[in-house]
N, C-alpha and C. Protein backbone atom coordinates (compact mmCIF):
# COMPACT_ATOMS: atom_id res chain seq x y z
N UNK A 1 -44.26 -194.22 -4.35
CA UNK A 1 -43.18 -194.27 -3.38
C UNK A 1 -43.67 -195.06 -2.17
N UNK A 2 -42.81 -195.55 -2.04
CA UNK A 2 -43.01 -196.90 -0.54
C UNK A 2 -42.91 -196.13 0.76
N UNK A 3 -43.34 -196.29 1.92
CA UNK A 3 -43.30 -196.03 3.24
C UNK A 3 -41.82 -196.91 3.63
N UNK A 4 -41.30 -196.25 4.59
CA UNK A 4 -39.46 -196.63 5.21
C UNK A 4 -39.61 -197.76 5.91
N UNK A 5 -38.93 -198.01 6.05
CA UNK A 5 -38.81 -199.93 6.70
C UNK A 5 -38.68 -199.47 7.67
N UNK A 6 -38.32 -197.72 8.40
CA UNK A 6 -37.59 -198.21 9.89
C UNK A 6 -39.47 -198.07 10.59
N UNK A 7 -38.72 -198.45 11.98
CA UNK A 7 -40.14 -198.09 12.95
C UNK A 7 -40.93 -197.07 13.13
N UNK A 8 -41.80 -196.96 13.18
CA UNK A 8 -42.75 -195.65 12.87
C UNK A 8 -42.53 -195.51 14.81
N UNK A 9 -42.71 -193.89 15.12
CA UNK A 9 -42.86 -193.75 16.41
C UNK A 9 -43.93 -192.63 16.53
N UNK A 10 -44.68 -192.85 17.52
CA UNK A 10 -45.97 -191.85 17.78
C UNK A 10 -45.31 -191.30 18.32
N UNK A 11 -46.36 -189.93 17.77
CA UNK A 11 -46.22 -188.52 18.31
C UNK A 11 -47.31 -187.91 18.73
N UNK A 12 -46.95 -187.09 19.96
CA UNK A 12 -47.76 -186.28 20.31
C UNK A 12 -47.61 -184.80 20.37
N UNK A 13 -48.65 -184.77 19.54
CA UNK A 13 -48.91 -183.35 18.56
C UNK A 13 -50.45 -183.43 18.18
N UNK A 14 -51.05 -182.17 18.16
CA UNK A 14 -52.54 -182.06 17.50
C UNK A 14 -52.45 -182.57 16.27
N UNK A 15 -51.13 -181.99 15.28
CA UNK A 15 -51.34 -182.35 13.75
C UNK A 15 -50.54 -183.56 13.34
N UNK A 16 -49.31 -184.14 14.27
CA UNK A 16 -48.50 -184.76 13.39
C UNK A 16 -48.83 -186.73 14.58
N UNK A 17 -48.95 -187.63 13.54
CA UNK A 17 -49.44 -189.01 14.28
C UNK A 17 -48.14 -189.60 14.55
N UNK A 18 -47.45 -189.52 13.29
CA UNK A 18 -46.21 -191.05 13.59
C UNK A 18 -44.89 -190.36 12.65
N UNK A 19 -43.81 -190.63 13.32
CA UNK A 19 -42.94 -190.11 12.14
C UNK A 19 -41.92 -192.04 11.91
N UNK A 20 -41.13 -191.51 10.94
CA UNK A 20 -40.61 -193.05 10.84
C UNK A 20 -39.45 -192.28 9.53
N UNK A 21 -37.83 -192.48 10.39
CA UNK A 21 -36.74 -192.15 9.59
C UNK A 21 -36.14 -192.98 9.15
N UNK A 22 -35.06 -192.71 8.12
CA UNK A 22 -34.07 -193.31 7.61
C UNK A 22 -32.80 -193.01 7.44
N UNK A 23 -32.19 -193.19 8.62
CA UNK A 23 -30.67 -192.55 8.86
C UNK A 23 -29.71 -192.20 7.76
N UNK A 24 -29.71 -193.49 6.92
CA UNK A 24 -28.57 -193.96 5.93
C UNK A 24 -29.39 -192.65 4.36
N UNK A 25 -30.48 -193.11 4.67
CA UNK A 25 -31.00 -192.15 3.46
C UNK A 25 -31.51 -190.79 3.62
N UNK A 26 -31.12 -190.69 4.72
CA UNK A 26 -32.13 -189.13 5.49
C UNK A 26 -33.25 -188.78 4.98
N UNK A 27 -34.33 -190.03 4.97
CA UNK A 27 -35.25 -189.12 4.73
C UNK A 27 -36.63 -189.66 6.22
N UNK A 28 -37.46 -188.44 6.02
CA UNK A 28 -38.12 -188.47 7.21
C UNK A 28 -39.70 -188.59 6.93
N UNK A 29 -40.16 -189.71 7.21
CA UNK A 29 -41.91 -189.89 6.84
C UNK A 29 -42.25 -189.51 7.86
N UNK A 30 -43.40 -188.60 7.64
CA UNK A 30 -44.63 -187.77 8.73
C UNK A 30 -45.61 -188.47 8.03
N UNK A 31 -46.71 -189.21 9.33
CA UNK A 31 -47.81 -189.27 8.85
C UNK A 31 -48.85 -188.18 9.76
N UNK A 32 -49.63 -187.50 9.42
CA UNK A 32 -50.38 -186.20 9.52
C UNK A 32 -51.88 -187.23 10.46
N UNK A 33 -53.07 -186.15 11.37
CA UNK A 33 -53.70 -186.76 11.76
C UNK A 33 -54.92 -186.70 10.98
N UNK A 34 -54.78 -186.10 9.79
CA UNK A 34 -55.86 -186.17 8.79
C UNK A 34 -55.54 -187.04 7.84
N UNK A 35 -55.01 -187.81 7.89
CA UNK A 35 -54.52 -189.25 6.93
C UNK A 35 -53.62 -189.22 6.16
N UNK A 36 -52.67 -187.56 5.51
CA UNK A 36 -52.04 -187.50 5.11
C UNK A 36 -50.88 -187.93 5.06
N UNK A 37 -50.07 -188.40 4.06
CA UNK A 37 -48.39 -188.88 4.59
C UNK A 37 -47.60 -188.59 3.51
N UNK A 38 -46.03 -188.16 4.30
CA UNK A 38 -45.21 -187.43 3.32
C UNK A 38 -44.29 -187.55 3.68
N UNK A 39 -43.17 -187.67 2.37
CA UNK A 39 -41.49 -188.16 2.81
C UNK A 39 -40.73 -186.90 2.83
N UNK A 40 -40.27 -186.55 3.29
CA UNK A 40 -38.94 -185.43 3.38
C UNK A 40 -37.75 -186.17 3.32
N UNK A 41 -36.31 -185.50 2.31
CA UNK A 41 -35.56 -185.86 2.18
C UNK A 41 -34.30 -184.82 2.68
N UNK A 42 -33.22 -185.02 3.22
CA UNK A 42 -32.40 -184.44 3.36
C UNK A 42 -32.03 -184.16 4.88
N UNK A 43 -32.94 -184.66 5.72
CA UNK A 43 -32.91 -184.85 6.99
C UNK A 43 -31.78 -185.39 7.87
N UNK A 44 -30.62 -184.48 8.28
CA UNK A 44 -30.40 -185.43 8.97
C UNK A 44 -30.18 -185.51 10.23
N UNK A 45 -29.47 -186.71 10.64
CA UNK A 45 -29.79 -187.39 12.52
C UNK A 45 -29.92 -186.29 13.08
N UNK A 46 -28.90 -185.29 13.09
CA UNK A 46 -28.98 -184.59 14.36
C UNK A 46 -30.15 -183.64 14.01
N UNK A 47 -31.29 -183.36 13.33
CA UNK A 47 -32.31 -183.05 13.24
C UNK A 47 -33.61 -183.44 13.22
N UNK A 48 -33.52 -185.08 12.92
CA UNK A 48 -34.09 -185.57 13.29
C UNK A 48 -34.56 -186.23 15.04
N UNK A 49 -33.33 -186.12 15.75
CA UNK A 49 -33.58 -186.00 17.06
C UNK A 49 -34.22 -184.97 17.97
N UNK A 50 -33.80 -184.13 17.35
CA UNK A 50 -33.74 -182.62 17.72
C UNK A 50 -35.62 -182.49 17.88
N UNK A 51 -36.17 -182.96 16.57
CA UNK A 51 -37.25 -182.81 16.59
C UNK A 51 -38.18 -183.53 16.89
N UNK A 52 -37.44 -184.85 17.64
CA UNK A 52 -38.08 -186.16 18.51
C UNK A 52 -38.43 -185.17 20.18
N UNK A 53 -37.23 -184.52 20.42
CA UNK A 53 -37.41 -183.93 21.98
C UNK A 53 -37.90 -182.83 21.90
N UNK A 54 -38.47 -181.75 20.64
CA UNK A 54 -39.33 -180.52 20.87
C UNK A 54 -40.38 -180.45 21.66
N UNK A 55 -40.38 -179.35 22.61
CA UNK A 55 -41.84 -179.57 23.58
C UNK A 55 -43.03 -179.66 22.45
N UNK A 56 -42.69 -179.12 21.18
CA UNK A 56 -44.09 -178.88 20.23
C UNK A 56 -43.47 -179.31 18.83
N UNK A 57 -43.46 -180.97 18.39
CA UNK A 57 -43.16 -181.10 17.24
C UNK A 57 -43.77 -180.73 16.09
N UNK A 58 -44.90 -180.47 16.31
CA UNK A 58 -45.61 -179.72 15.40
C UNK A 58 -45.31 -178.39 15.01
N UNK A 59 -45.02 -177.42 15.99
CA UNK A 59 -44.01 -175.99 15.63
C UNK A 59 -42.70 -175.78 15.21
N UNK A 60 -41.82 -177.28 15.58
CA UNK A 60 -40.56 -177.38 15.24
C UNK A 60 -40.86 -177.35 13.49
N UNK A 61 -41.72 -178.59 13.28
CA UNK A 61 -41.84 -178.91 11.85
C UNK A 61 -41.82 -177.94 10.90
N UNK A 62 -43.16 -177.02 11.71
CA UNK A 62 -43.42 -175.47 10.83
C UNK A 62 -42.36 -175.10 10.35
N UNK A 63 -41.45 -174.94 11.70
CA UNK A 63 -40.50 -173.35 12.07
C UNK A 63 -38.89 -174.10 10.80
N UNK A 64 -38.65 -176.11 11.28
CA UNK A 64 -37.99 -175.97 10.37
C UNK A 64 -37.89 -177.20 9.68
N UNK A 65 -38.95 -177.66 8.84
CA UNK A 65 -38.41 -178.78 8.06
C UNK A 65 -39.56 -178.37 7.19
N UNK A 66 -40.99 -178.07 7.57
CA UNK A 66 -41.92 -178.00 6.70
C UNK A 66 -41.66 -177.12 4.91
N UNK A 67 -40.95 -175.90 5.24
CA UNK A 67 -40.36 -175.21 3.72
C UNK A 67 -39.16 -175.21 3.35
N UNK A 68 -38.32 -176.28 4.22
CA UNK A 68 -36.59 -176.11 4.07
C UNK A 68 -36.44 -177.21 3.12
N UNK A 69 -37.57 -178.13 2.76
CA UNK A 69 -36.66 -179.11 3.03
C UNK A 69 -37.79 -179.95 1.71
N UNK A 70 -36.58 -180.70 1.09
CA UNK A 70 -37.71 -181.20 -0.22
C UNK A 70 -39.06 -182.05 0.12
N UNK A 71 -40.33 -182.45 -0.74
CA UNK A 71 -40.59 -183.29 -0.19
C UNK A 71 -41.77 -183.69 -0.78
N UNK A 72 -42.26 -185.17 -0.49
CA UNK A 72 -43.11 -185.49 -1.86
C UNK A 72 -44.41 -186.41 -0.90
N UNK A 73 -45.47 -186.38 -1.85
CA UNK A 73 -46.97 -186.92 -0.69
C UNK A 73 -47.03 -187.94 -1.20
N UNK A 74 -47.11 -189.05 -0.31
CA UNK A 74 -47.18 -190.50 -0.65
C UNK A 74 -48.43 -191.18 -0.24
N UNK A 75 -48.81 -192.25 -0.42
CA UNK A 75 -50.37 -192.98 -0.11
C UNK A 75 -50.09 -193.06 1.02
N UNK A 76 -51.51 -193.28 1.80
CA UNK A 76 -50.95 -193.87 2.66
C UNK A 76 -52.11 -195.14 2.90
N UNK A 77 -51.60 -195.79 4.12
CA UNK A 77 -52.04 -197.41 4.34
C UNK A 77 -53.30 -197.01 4.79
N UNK A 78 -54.54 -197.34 4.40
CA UNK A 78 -55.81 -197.15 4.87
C UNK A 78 -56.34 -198.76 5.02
């Protein structure tokens, strides 16, 4: 599986580096600060914003995308 064409945006979080969505397809790439990276599908806008302005995107993720929500581990660019 390919990484999303849209723009990746940093984050600041202990665990989470860059996220990078896809409106039309809802799905949401997290890349992790241990090199990990992973697509979530089913995401959409108004949750994906939601979790752009959390004081702690990293607890949002936990609390709600990390077990809600499908999702598959992809390579990532080393």
């Amino acid at each position: 599986m390919n990484t999303l064409p849209s723009a990746r945006v940093k984050l600041e979080s202990r665990s989470l580096a860059a996220a990078a969505y896809d409106q039309r397809r809802q799905m949401l790439q997290l890349d992790f600060r241990d090199g990990t990276r992973y697509l979530y599908s089913g995401i959409a806008p108004k949750l994906y914003r939601e979790f752009l302005c959390a004081s702690s995107q990293g607890s949002f993720f936990n609390r709600y995308i990390r077990t809600d929500f499908p999702y598959v581990k992809i390579a990532s660019k080393n």
